[in-house]
Protein backbone atom coordinates (compact mmCIF):
# COMPACT_ATOMS: atom_id res chain seq x y z
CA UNK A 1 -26.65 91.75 143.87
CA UNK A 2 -29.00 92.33 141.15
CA UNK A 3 -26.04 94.49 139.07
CA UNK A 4 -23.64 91.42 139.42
CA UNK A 5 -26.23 89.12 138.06
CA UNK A 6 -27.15 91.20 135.35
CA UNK A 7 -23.13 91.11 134.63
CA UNK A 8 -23.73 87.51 134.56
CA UNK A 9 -26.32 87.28 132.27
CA UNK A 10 -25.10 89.90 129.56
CA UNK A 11 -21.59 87.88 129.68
CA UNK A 12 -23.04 84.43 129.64
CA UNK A 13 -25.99 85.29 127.07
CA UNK A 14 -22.79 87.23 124.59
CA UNK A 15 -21.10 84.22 124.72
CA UNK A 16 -23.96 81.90 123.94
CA UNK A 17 -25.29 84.19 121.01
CA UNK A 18 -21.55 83.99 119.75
CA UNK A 19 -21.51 80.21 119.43
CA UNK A 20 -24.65 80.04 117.68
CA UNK A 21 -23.77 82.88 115.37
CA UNK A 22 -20.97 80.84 114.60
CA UNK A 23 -22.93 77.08 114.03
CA UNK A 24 -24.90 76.71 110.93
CA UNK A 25 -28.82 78.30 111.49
CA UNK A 26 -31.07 74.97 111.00
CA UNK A 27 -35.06 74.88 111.54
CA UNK A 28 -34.46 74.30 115.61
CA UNK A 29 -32.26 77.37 116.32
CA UNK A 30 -34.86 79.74 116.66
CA UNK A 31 -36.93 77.30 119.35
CA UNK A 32 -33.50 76.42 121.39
CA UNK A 33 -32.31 80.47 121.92
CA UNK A 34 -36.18 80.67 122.48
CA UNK A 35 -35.66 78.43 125.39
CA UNK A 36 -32.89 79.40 126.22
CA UNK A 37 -31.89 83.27 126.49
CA UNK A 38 -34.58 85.45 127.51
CA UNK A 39 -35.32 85.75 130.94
CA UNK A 40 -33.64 83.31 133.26
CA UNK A 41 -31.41 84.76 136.52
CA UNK A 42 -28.40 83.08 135.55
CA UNK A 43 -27.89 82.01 139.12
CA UNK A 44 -26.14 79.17 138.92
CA UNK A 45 -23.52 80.62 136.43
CA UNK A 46 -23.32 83.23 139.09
CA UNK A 47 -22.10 80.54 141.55
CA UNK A 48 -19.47 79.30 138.79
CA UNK A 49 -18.55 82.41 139.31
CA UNK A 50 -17.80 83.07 142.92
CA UNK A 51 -16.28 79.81 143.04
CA UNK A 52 -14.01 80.14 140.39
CA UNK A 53 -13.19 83.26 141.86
CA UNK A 54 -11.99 81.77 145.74
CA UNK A 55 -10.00 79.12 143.98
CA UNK A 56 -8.59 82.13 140.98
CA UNK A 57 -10.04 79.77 137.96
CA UNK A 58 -9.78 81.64 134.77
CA UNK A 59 -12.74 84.04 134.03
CA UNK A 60 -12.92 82.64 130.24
CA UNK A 61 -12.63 78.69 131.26
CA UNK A 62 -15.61 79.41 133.68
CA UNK A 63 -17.55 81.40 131.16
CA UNK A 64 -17.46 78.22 128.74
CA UNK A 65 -18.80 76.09 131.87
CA UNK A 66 -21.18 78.37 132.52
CA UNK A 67 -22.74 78.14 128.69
CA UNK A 68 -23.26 74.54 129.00
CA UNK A 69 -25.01 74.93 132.27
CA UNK A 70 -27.26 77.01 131.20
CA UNK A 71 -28.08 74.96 128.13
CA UNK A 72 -28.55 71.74 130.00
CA UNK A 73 -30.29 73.91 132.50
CA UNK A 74 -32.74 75.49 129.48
CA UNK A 75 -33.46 71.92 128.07
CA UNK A 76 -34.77 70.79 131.18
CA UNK A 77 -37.28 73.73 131.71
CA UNK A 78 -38.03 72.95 128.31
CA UNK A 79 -39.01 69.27 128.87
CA UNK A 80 -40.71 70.09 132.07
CA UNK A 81 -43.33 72.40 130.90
CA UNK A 82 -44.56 69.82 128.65
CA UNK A 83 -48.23 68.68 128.86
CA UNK A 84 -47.17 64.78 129.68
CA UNK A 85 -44.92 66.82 132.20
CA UNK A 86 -45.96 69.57 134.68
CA UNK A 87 -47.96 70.77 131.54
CA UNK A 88 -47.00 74.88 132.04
CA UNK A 89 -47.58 77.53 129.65
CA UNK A 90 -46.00 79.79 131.48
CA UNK A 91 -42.14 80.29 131.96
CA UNK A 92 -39.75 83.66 132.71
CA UNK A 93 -42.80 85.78 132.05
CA UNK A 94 -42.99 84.34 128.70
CA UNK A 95 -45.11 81.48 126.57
CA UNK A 96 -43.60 78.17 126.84
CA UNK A 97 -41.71 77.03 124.23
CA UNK A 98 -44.48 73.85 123.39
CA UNK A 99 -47.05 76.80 123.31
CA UNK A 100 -44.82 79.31 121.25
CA UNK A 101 -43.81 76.58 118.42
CA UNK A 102 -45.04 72.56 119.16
CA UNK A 103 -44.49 69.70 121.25
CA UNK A 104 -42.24 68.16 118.80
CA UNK A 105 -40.11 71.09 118.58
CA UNK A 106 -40.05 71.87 122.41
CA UNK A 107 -38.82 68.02 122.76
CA UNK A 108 -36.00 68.26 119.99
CA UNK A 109 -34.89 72.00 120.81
CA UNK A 110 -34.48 70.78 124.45
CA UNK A 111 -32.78 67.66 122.93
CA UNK A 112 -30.22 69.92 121.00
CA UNK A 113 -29.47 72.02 123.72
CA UNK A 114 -28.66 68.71 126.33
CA UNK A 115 -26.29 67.98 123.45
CA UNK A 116 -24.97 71.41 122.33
CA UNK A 117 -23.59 71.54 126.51
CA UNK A 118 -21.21 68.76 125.86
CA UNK A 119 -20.43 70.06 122.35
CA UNK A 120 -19.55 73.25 124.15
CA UNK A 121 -17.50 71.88 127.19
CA UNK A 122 -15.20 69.04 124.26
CA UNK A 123 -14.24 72.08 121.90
CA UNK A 124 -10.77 72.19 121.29
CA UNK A 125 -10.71 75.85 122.29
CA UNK A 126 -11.67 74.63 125.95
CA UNK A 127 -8.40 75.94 127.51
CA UNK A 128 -7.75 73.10 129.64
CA UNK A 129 -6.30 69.61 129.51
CA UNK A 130 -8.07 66.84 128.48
CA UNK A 131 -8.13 64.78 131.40
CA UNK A 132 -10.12 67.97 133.17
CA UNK A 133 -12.44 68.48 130.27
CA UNK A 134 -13.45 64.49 130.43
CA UNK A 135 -14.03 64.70 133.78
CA UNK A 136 -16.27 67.88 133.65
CA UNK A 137 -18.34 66.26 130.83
CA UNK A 138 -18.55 62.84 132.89
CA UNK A 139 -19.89 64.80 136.16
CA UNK A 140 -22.59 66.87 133.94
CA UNK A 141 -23.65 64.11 132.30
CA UNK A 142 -24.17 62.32 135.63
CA UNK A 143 -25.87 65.42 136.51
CA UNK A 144 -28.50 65.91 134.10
CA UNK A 145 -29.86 62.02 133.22
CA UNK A 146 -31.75 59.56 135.40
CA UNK A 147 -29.12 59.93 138.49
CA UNK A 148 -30.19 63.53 138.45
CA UNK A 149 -32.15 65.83 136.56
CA UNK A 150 -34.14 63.43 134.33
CA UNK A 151 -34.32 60.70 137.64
CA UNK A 152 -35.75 63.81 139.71
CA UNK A 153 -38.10 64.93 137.05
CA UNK A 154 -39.52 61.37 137.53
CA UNK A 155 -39.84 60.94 140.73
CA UNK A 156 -41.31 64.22 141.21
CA UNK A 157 -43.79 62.78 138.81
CA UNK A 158 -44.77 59.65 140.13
CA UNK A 159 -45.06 61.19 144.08
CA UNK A 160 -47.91 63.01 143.13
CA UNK A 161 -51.08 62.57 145.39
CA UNK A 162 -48.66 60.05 147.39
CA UNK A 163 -46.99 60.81 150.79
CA UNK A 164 -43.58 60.35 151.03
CA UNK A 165 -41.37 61.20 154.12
CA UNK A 166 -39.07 63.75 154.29
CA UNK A 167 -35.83 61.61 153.34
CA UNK A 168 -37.58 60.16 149.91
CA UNK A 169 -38.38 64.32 149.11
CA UNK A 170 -35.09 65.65 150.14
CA UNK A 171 -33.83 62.55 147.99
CA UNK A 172 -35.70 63.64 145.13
CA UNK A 173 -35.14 67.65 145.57
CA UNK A 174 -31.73 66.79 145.63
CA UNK A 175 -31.32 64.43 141.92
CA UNK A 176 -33.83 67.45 140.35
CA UNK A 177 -32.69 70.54 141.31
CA UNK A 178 -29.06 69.73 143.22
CA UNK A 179 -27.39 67.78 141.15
CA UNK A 180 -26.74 70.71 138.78
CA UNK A 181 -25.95 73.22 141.64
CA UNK A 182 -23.79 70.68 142.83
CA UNK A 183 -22.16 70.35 139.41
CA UNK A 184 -22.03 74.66 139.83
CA UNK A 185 -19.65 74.17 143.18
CA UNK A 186 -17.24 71.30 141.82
CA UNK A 187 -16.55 72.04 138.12
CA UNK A 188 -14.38 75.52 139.43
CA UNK A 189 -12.91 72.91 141.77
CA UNK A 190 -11.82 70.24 139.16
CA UNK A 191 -10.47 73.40 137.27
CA UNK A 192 -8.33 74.10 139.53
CA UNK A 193 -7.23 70.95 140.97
CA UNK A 194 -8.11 71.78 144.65
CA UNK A 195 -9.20 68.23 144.59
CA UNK A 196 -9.57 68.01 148.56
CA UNK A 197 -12.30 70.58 148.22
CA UNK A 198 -14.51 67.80 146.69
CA UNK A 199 -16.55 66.53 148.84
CA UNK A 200 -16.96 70.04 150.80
CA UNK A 201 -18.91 71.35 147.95
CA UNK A 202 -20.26 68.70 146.35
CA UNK A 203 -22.30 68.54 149.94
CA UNK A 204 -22.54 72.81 149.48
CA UNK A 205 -23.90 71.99 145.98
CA UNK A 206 -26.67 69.91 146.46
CA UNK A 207 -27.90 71.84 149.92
CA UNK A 208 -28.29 74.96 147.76
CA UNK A 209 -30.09 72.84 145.36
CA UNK A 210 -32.64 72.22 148.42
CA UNK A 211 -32.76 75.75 149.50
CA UNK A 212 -33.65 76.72 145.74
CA UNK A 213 -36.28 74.37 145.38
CA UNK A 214 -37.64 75.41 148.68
CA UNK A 215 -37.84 78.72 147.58
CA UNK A 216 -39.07 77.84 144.44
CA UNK A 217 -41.92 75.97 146.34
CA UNK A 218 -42.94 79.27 148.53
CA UNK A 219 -43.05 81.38 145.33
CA UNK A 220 -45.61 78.84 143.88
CA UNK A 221 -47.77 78.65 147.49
CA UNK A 222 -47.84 82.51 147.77
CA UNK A 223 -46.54 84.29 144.48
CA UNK A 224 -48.28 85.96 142.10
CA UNK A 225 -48.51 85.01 138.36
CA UNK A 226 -46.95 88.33 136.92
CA UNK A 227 -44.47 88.72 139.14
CA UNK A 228 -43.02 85.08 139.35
CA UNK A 229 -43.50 85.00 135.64
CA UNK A 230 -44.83 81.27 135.90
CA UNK A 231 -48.52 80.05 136.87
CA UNK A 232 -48.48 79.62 140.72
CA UNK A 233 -50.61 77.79 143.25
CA UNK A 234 -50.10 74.68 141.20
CA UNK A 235 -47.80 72.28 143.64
CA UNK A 236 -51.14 72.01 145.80
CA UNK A 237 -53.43 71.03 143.28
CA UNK A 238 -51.15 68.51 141.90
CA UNK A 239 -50.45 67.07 144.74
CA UNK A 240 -47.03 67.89 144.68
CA UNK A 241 -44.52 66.03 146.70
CA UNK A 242 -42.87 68.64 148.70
CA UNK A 243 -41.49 69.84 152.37
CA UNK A 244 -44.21 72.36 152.86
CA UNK A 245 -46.48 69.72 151.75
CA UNK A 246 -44.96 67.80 154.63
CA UNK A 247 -43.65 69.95 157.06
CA UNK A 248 -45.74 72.98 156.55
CA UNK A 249 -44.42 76.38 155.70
CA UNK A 250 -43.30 77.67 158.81
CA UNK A 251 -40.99 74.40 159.05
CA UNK A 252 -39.94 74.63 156.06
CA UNK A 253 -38.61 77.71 156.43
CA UNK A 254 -37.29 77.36 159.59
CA UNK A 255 -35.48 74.10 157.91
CA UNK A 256 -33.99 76.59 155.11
CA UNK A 257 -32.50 78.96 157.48
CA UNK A 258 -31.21 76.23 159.80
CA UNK A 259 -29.52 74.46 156.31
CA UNK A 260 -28.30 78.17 155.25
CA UNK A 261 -26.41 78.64 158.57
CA UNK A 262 -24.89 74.93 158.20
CA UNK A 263 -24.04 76.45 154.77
CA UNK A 264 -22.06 79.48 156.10
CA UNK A 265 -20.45 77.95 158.58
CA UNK A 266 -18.86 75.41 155.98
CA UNK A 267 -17.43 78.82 154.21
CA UNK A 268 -15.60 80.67 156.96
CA UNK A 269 -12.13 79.15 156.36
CA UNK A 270 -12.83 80.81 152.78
CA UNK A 271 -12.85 84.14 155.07
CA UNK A 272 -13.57 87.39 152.69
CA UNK A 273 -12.75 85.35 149.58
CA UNK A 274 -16.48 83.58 149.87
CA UNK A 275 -18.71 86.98 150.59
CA UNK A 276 -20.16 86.83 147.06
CA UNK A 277 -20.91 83.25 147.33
CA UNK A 278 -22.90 84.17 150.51
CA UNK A 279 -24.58 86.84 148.54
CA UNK A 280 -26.10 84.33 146.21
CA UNK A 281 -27.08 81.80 148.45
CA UNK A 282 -29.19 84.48 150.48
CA UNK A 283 -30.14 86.01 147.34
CA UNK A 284 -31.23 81.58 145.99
CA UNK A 285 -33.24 81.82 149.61
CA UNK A 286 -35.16 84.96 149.37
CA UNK A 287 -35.85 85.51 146.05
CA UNK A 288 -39.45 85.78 145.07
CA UNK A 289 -39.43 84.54 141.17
């Protein structure tokens, strides 16, 4: 698994370097391709990937997708290490990118790369037709302001130190860290035109968006610093709304497995076609940073 993510990353990262290489270098390059390149798993290009690959998308159209995920998907780490945010100066084993250069800068590198996605996905060298590319740029867009990312980041925000049930943090899991993995199982879709698929993965999308986060929250309660490469133990001290906060971690995990299995069973008519897809979710579940 490891060796096809690495794949990933090398492809993905070559491509990115490429379109910067080719824009003209101003003062907030350095900062964005701070934020942006090193470190990072690439996972959810990986699933733009195994998608694209059950319904035979071209390699090169999903590459371009990819870059723009992984840009909106930098600004947004960005933005939420941010003092007036979850205030880390930690991320992918490195310093933040507020602690590396400013505030300021970390707020208008992650600015540049939220636009530089759709810049990316609208170039004329996109090699697909317009009515596609609109409506990959109208479902990111959806994806990454207040009805998801951005609307997430908020609400994750504002239920700190406050108990919510388990529909208001699944609700909230789902607009922060789903919406874009949700984005990750459609966009191959719309590419191909296998509209019926829709709704199928749009669901698929936004349960792997819980299962991540849910990982994501077990690294924090019993990682280490240097191997997660972010500060850990900090979701309890916040008072961070989340299902182990609720449910405790033996339900919680129980709950992953249960929604993992819902998950696979959802993929069998994809028969062999959807084994590397199945890879990555278990890979999304038991990861440790």
């Amino acid at each position: 698994m490891q060796k096809k993510l690495n794949k990933i990353v090398n492809r993905t990262n070559n491509y990115l370097y490429k379109y910067f290489y080719k824009q003209k270098k101003t003062e907030l390059t350095k900062p964005m391709l701070y934020g942006l390149l090193p470190g990072g798993k690439k996972v959810r290009s990986k699933i733009l990937f195994d998608i694209g690959s059950i319904f035979k998308v071209d390699k090169k159209n999903i590459l371009q997708v990819a870059a723009a995920v992984e840009c909106i998907h930098a600004y947004s780490l960005i933005h939420d290490d941010l003092p007036c945010m979850d205030n880390d100066n930690l991320r992918r084993g490195k310093l933040t990118t507020h602690k590396k250069f400013s505030e300021s800068t970390a707020i208008l590198a992650g600015n540049s790369l939220l636009t530089i996605a759709f810049q990316i996905l609208s170039e004329k060298k996109f090699n697909l037709d317009d009515h596609k590319k609109i409506e990959l740029i109208n479902l990111l867009s959806e994806s990454s302001g207040h009805t998801g990312i951005a609307g997430g980041q908020f609400l994750d925000l504002s239920y700190e130190k406050i108990k919510k049930n388990k529909k208001q943090i699944i609700n909230m899991q789902i607009k922060k860290t789903g919406k874009l993995f949700s984005f990750c199982c459609v966009a191959p879709i719309i590419m191909s035109g296998k509209t019926k698929y829709l709704n199928k993965f749009t669901k698929i999308g936004n349960e792997i968006g819980l299962l991540f986060q849910i990982a994501d929250d077990l690294i924090d309660l019993r990682g280490k610093t240097s191997s997660a490469g972010k500060k850990t133990k900090k979701d309890l001290k916040m008072g961070k709304a989340t299902l182990i906060s609720l449910l405790g971690t033996n339900n919680t995990i129980k709950y992953a497995n249960n929604l993992k299995l819902k998950i696979f069973k959802s993929l069998k008519i994809f028969g062999k076609k959807g084994d590397d897809f199945r890879e990555t979710i278990n890979y999304i579940l038991n990861r440790t940073k």
